[in-house]
Protein backbone atom coordinates (compact mmCIF):
# COMPACT_ATOMS: atom_id res chain seq x y z
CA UNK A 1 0.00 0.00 0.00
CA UNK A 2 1.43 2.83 -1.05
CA UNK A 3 1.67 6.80 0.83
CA UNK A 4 -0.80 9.62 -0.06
CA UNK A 5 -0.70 10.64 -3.46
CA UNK A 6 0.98 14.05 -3.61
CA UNK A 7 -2.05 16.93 -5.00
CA UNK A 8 -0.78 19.82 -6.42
CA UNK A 9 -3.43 21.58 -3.84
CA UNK A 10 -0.60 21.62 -1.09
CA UNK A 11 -0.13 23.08 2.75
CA UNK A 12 2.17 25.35 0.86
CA UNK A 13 -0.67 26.58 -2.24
CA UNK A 14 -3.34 27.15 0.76
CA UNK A 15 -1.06 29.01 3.16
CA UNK A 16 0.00 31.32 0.28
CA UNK A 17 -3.95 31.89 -0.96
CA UNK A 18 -4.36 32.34 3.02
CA UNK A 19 -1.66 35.28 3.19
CA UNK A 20 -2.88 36.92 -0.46
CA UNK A 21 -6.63 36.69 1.29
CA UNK A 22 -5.24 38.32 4.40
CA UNK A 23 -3.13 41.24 2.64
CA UNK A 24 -6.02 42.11 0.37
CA UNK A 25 -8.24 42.68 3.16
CA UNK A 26 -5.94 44.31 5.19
CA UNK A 27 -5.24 46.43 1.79
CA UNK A 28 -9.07 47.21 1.23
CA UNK A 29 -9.37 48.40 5.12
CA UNK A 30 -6.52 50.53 4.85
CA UNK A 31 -8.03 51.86 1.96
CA UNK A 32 -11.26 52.68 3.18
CA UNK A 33 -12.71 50.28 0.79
CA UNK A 34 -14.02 47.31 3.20
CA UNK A 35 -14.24 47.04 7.39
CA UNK A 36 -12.11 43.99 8.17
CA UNK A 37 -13.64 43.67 11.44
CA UNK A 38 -16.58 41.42 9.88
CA UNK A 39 -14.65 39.52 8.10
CA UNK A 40 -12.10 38.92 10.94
CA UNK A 41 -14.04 37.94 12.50
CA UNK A 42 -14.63 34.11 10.28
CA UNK A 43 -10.77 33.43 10.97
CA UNK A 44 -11.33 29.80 12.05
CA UNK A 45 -12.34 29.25 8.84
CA UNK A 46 -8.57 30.16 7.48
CA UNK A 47 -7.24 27.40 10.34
CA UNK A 48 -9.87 24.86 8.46
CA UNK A 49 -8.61 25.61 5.07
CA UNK A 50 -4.84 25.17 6.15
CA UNK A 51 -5.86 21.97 7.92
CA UNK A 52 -7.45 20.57 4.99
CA UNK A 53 -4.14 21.69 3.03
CA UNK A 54 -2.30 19.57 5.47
CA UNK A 55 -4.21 16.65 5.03
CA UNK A 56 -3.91 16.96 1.31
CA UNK A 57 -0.14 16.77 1.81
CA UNK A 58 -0.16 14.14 4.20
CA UNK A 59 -2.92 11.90 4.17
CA UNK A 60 -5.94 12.50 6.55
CA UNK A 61 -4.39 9.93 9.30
CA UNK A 62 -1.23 11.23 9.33
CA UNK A 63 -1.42 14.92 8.75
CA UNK A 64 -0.96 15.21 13.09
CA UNK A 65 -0.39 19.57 12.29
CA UNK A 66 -3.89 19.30 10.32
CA UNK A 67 -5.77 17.92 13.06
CA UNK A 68 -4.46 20.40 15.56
CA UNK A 69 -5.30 23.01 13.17
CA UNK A 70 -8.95 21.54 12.41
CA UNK A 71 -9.65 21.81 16.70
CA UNK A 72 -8.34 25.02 16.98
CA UNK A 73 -11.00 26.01 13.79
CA UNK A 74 -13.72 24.23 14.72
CA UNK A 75 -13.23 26.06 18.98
CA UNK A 76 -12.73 29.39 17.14
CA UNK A 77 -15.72 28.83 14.90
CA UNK A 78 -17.96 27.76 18.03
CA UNK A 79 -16.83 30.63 20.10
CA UNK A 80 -17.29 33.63 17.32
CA UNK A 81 -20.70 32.34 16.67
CA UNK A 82 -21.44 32.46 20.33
CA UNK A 83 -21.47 28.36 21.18
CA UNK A 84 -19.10 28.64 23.69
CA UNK A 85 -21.06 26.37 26.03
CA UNK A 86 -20.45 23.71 23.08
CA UNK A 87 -17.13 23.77 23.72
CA UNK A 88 -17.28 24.18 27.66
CA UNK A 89 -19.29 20.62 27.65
CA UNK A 90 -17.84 18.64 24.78
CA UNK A 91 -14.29 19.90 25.07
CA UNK A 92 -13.29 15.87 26.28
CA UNK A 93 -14.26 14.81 22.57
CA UNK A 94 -11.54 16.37 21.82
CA UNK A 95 -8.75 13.83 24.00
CA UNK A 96 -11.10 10.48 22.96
CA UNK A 97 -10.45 12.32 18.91
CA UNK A 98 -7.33 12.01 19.43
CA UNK A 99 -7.17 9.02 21.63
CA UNK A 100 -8.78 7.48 18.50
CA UNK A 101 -5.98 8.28 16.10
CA UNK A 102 -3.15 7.49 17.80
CA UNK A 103 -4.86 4.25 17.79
CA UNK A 104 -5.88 4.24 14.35
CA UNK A 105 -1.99 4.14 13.91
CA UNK A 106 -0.98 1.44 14.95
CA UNK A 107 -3.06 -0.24 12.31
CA UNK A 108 -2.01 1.96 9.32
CA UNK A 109 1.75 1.52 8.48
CA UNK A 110 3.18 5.11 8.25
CA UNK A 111 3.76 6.21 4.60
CA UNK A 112 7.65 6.56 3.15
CA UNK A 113 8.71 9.63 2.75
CA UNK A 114 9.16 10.53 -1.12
CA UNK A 115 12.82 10.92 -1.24
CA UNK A 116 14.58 13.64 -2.68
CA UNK A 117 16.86 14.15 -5.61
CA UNK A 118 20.17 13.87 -4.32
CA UNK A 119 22.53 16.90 -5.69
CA UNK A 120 24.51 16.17 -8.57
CA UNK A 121 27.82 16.40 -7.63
CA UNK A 122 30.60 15.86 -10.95
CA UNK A 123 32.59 12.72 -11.33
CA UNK A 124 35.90 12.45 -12.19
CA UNK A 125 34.59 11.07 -15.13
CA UNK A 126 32.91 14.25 -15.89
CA UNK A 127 35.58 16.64 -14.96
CA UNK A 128 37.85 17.89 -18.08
């Protein structure tokens, strides 16, 4: 069985649409153009779309910074919309979640890690 396929829809592609979506707002306020405040005020959302980049990169079982980021997103969603007492009760879902996956684990071999194109270093063969 092999690793997660790589998708060209990386951590790295999301974080980058993350800081142009950031900077344009923060442009538009500046500007007069658009209050931030309201849209601030949905950055869980952000957290969500970088963990969903991180499981893209690494596979939904092993992508450990993508599940930190999807709890922070989903407790930053529930508090901005004013569930609070949401998180207050359930907050132990979170330790059996990941009580769950570190068991999950142990059944799923971890992936290889692609390897890397070594530099090319010359030869003597290639040398003049």
């Amino acid at each position: 069985m092999s690793g997660p396929n790589p998708s060209r829809y990386s951590f790295r592609l999301i974080l980058g649409l993350v800081a142009i979506v950031i900077g344009t707002a923060l442009l538009l306020e500046n500007l007069n153009l658009l209050p931030s405040d309201q849209l601030f005020r949905w950055w869980p959302l952000l957290l969500l779309a970088l963990a969903l980049g991180r499981f893209l990169d690494r596979g939904f079982v092993w992508g450990t910074g993508g599940h930190v980021l999807l709890w922070i997103g989903i407790l930053g969603l529930l508090g901005e919309t004013g569930h609070d007492e949401i998180t207050q009760r359930w907050w132990p879902m979170i330790l059996v979640y990941f009580g769950a996956l570190v068991a999950l684990r142990s059944f799923i071999p971890k992936p290889p890690k692609p390897c890397k194109p070594e530099i090319l270093t010359p030869t003597k063969e290639t040398q003049p």
